[in-house]
N, C-alpha and C. Protein backbone atom coordinates (compact mmCIF):
# COMPACT_ATOMS: atom_id res chain seq x y z
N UNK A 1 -38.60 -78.12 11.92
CA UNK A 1 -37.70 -77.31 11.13
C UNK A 1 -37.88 -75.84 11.51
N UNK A 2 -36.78 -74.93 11.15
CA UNK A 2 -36.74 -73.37 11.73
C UNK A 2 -37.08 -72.68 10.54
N UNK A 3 -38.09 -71.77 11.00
CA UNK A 3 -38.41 -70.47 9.82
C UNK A 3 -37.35 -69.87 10.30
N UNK A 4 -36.49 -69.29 8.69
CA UNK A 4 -35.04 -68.23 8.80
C UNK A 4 -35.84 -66.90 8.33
N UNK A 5 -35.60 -66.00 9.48
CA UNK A 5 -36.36 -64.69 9.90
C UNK A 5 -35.35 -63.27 8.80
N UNK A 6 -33.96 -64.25 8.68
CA UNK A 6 -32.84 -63.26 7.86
C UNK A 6 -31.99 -63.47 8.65
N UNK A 7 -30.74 -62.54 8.30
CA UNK A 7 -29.52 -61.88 8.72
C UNK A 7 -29.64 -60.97 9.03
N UNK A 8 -29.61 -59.93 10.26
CA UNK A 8 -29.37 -58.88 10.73
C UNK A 8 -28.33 -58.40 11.49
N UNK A 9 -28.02 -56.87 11.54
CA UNK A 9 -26.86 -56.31 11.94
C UNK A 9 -27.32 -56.29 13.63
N UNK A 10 -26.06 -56.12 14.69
CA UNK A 10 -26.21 -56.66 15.73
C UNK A 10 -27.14 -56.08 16.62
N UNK A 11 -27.25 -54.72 16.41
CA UNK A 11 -28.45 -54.01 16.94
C UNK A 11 -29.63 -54.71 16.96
N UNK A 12 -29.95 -54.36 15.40
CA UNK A 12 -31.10 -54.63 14.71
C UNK A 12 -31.56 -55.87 15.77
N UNK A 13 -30.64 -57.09 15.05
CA UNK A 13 -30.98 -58.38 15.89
C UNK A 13 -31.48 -58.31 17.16
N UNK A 14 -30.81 -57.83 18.06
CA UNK A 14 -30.85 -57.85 19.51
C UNK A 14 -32.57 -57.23 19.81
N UNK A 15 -33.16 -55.65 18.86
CA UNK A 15 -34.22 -55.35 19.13
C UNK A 15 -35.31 -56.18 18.32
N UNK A 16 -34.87 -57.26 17.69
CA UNK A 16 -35.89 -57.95 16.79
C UNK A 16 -36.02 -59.30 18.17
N UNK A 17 -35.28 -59.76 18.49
CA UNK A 17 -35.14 -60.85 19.15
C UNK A 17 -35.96 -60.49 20.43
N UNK A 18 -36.21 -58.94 21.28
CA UNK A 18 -36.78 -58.45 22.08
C UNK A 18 -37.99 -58.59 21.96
N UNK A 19 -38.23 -58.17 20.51
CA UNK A 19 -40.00 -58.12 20.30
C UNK A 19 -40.07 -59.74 20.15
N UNK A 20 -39.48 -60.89 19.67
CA UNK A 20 -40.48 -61.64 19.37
C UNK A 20 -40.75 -62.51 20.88
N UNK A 21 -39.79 -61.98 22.04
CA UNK A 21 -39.77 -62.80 23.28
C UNK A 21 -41.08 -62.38 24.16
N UNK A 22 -40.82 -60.58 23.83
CA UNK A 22 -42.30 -60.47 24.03
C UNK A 22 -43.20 -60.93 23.56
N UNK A 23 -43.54 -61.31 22.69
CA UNK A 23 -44.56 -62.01 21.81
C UNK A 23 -44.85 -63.12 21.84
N UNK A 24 -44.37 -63.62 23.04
CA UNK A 24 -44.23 -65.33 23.87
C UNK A 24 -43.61 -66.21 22.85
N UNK A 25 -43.02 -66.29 22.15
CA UNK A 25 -41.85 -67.05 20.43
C UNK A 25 -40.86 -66.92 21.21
N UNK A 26 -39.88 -68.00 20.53
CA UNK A 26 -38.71 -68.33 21.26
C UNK A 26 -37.87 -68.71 20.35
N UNK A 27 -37.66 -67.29 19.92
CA UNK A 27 -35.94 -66.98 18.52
C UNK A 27 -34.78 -67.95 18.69
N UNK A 28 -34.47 -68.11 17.99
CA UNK A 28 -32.75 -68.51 18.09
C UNK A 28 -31.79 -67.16 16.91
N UNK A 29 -30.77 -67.24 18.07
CA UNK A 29 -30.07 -66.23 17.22
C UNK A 29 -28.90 -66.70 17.09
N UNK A 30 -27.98 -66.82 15.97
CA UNK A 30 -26.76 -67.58 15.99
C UNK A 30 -25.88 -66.42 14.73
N UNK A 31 -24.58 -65.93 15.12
CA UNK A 31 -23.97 -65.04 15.12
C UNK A 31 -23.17 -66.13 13.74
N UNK A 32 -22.93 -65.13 12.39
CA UNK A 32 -22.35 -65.42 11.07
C UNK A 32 -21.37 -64.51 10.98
N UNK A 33 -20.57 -64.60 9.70
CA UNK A 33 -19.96 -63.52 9.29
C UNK A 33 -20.69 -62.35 8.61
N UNK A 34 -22.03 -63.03 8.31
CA UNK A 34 -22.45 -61.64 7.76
C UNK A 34 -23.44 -61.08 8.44
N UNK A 35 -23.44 -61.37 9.68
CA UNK A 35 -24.21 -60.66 11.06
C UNK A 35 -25.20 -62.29 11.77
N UNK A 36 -26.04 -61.76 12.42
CA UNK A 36 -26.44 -62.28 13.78
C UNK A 36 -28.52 -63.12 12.43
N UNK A 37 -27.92 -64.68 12.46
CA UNK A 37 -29.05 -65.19 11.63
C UNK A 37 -30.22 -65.68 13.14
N UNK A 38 -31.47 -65.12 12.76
CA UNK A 38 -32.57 -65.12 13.58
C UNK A 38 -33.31 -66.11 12.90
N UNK A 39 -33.78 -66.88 13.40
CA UNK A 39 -34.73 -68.10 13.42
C UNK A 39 -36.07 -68.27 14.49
N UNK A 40 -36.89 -68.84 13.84
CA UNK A 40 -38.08 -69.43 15.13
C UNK A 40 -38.61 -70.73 14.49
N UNK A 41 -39.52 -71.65 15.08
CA UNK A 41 -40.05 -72.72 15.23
C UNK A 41 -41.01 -72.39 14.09
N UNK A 42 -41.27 -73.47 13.06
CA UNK A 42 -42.38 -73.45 11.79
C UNK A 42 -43.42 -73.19 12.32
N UNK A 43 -44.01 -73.26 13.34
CA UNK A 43 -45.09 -73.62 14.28
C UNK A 43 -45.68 -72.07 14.68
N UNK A 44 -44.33 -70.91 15.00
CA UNK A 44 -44.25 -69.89 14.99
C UNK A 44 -43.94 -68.54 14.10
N UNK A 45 -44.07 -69.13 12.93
CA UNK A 45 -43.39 -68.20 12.01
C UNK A 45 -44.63 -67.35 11.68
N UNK A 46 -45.80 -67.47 11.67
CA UNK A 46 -46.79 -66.44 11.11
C UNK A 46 -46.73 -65.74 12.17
N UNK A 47 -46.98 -65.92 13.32
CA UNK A 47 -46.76 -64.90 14.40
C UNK A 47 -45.31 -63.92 14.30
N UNK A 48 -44.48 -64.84 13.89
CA UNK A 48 -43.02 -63.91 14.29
C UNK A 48 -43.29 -63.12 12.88
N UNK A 49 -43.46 -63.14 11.68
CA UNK A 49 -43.50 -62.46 11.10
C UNK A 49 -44.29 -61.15 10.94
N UNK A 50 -45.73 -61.17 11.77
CA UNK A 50 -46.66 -60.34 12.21
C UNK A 50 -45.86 -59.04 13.17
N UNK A 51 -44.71 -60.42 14.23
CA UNK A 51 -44.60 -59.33 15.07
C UNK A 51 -42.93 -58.36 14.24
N UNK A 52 -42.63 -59.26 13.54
CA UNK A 52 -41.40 -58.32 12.95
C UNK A 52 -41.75 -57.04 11.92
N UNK A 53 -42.90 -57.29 11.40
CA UNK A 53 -44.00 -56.30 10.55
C UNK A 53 -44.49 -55.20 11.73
N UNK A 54 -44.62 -55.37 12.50
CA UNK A 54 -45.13 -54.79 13.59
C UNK A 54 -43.82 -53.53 14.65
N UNK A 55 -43.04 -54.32 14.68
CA UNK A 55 -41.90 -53.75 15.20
C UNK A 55 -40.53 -53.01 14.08
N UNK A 56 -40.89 -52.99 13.00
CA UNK A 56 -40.05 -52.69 11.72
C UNK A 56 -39.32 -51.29 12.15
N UNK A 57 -40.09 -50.32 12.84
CA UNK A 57 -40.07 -49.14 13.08
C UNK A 57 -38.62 -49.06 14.11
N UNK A 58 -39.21 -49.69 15.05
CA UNK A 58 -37.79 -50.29 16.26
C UNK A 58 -36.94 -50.76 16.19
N UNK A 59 -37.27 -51.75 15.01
CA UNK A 59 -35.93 -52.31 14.55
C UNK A 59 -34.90 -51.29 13.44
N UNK A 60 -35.45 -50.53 12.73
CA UNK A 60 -34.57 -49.42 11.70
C UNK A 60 -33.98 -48.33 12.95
N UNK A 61 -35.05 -47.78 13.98
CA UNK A 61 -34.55 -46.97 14.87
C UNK A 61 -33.05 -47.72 14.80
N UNK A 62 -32.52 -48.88 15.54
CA UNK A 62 -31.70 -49.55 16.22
C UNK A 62 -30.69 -49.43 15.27
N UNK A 63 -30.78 -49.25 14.12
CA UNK A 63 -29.80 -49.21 12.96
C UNK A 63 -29.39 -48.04 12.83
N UNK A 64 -30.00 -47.07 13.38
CA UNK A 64 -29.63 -45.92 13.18
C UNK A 64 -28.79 -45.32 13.96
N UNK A 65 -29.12 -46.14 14.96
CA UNK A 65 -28.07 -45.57 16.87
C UNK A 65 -28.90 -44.62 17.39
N UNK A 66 -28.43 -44.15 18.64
CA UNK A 66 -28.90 -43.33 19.44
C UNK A 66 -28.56 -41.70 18.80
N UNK A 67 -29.87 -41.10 19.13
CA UNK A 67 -29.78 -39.63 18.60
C UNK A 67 -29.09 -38.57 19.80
N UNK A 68 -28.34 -38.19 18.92
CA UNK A 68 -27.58 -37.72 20.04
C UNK A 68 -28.35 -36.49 20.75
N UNK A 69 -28.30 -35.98 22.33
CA UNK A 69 -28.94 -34.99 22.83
C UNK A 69 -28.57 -33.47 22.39
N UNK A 70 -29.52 -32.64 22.62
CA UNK A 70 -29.28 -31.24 22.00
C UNK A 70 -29.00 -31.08 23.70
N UNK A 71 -27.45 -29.94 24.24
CA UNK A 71 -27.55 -29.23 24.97
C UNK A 71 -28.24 -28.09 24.84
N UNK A 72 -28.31 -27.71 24.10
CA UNK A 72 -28.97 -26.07 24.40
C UNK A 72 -30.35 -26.16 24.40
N UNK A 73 -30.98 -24.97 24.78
CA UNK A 73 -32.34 -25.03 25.56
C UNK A 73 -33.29 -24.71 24.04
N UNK A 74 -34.51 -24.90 24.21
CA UNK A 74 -35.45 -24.86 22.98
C UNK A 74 -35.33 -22.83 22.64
N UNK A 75 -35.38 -22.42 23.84
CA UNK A 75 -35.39 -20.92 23.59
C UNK A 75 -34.45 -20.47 23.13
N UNK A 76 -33.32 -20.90 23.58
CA UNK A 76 -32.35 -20.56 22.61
C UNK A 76 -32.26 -20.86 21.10
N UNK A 77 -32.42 -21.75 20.92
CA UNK A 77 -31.98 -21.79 19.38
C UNK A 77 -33.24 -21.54 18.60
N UNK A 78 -34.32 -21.37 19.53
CA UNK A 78 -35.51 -20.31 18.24
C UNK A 78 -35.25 -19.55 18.52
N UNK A 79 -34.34 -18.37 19.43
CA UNK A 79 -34.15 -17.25 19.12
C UNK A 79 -32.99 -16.86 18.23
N UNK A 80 -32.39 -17.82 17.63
CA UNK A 80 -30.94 -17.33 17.31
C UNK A 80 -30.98 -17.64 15.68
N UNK A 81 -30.55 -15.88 15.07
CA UNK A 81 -30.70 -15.69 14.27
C UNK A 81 -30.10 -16.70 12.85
N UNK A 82 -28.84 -17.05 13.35
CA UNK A 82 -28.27 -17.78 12.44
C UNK A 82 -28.91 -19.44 12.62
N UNK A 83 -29.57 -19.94 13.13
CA UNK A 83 -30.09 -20.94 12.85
C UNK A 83 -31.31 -20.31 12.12
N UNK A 84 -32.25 -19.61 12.29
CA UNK A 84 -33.50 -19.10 11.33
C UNK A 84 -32.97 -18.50 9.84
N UNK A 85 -31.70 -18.13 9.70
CA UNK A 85 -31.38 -17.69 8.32
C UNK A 85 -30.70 -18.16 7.74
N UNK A 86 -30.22 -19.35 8.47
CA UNK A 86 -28.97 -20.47 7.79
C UNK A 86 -27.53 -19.93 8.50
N UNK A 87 -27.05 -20.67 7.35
CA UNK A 87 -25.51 -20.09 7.81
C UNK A 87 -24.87 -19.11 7.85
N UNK A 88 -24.44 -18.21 8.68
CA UNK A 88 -24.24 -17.24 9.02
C UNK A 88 -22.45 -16.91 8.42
N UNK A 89 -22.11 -16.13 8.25
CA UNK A 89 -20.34 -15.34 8.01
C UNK A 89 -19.91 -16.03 8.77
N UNK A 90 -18.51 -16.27 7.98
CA UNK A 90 -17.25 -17.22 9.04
C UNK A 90 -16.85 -16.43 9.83
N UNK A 91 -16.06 -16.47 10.90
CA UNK A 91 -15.47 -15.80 11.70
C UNK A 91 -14.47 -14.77 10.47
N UNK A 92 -13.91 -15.24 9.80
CA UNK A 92 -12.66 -14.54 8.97
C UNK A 92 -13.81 -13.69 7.95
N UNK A 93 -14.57 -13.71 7.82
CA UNK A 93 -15.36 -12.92 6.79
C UNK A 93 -15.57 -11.41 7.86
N UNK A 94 -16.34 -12.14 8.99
CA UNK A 94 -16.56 -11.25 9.93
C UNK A 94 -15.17 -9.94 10.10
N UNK A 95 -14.50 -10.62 10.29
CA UNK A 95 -13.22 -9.78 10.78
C UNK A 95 -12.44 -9.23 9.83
N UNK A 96 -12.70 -10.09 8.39
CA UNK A 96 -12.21 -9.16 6.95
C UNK A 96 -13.27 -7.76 7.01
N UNK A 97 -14.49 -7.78 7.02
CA UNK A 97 -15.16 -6.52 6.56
C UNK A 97 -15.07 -5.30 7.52
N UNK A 98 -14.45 -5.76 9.08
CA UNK A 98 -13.86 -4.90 9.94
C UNK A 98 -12.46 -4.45 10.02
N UNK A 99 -11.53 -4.90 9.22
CA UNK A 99 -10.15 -4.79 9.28
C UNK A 99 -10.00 -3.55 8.49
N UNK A 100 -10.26 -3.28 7.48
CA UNK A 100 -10.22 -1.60 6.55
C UNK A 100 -10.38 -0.55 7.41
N UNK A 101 -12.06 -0.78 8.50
CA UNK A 101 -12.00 0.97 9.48
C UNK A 101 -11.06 0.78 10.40
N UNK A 102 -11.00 -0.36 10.91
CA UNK A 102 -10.19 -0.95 12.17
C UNK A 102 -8.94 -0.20 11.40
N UNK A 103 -7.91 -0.52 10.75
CA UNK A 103 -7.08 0.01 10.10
C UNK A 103 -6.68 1.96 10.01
N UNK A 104 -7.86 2.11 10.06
CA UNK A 104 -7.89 3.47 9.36
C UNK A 104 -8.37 4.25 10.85
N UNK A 105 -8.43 3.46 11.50
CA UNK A 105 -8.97 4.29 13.10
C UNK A 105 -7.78 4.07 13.70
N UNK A 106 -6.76 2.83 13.80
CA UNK A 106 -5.73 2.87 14.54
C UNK A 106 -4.94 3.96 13.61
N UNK A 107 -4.50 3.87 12.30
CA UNK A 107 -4.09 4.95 11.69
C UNK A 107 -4.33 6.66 12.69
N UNK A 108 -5.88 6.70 12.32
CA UNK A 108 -5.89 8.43 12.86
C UNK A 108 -5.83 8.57 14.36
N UNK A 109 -6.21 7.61 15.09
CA UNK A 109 -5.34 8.00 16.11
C UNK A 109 -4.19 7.73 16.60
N UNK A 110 -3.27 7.32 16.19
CA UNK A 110 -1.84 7.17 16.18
C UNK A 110 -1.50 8.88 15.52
N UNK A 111 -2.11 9.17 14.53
CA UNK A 111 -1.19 10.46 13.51
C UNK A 111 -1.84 11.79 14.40
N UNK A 112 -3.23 11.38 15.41
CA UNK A 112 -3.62 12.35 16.60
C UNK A 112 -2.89 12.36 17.04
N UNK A 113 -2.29 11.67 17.89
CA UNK A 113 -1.51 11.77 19.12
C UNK A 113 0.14 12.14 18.94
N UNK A 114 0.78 12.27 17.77
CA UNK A 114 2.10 12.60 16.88
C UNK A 114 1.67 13.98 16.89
N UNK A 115 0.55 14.78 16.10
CA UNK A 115 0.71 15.69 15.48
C UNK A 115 -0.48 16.66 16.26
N UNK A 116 0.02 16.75 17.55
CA UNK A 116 -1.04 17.92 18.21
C UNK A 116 -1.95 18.81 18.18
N UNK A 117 -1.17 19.64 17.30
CA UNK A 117 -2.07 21.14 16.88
C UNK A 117 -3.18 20.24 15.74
N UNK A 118 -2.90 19.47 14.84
CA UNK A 118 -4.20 19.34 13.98
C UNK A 118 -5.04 17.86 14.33
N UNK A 119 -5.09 17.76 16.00
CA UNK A 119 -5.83 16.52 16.36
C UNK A 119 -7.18 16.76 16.40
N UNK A 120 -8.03 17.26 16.23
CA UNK A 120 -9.57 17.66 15.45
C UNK A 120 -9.51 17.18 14.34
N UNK A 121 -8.64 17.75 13.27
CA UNK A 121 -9.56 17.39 12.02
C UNK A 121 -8.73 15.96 11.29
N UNK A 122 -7.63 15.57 12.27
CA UNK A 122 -7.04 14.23 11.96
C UNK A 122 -8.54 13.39 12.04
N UNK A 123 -9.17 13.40 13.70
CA UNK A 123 -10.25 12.51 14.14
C UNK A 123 -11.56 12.55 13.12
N UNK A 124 -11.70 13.84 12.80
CA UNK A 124 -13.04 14.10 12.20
C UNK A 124 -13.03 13.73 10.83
N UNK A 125 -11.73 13.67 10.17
CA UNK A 125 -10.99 13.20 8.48
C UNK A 125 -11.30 11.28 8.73
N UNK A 126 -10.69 10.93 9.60
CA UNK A 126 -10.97 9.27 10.43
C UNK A 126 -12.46 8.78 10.41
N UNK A 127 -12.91 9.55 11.01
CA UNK A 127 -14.55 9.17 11.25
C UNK A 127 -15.27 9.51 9.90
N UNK A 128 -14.36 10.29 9.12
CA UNK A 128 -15.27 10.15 7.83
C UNK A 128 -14.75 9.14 7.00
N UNK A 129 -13.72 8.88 6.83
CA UNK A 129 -12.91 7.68 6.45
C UNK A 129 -13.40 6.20 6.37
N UNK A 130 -13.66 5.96 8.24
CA UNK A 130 -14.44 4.93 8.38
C UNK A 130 -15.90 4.74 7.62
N UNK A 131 -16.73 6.08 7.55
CA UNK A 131 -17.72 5.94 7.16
C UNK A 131 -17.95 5.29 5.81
N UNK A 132 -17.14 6.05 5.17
CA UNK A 132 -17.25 6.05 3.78
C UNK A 132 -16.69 4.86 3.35
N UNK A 133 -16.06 4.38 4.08
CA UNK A 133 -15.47 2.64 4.22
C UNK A 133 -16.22 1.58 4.32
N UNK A 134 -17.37 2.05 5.25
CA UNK A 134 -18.40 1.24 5.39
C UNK A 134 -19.05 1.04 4.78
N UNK A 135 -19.54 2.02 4.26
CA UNK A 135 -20.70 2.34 3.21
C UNK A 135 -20.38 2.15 1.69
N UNK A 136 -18.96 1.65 1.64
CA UNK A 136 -18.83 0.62 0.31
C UNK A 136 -18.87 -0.47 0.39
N UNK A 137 -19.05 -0.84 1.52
CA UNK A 137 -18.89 -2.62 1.54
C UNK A 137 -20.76 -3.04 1.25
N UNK A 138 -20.40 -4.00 0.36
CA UNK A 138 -21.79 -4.20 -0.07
C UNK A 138 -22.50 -5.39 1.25
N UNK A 139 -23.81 -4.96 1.11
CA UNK A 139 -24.73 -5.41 2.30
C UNK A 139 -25.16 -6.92 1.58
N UNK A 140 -25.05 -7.34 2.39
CA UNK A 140 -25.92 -8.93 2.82
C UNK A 140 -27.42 -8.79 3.21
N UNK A 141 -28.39 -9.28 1.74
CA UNK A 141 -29.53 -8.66 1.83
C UNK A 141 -30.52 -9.76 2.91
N UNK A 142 -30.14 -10.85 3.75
CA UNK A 142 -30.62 -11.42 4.52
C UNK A 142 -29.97 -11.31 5.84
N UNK A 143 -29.34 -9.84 6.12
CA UNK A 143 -28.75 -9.77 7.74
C UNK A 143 -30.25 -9.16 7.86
N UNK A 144 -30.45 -8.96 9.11
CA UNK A 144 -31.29 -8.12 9.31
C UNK A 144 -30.83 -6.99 9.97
């Protein structure tokens, strides 16, 4: 008669059925609707169970799938700030808190280049503009 080892998903099976062949046991695997039923010989079941206790680790790996590879290099991503501080500003956040000077610089130099005689203190009215633009936008106390 056959010790029934379970039902396992097709992975799983395939790396359970590996270890017990290594293990000189000689599985039967016969494919259900509710996955792939593993069996061995009564004769063999304390062993196969030793070695399925043994291989548990390999067999959950297999359930899990393959981990996918990191392209980027180890130096890179310990140097990069937004992985060490989390998630970093969306692109549109980014480009909202620049759009007000951005605004106000195409402004003064556009009204420079119109109005000749007072292109000094158009630029120098601008650059204070921006400043003071900046310096209301409230800071993000984890930029560095």
């Amino acid at each position: 008669m056959a010790e029934d080892l379970g039902t396992w998903p097709p992975e799983q099976a395939r790396v359970l059925v590996e270890a017990l062949q290594k293990a000189g046991l000689s599985p039967k695997a016969k494919r259900t609707r509710e996955g792939v039923l593993v069996t061995v010989e009564d004769a063999e079941s304390d062993e196969a169970h030793r070695t399925l206790v043994a291989n548990m680790d390999a067999i959950a790996q297999a359930a899990r799938g393959p981990q996918p590879k990191r392209q980027r290099s180890r130096d890179r991503s310990a140097s990069s700030p937004r992985e060490r501080s989390g998630p970093g500003p969306l692109t549109s956040e980014r480009f909202g808190k620049l759009s007000q000077p951005l605004i106000i610089l195409i402004i003064g130099l556009v009204l420079s280049l119109l109005i000749v005689p007072l292109r000094i203190p158009i630029l120098i009215f601008t650059v204070a503009a921006i400043i003071y633009v900046l310096g209301k936008q409230p800071r993000r106390d984890d930029e560095p």
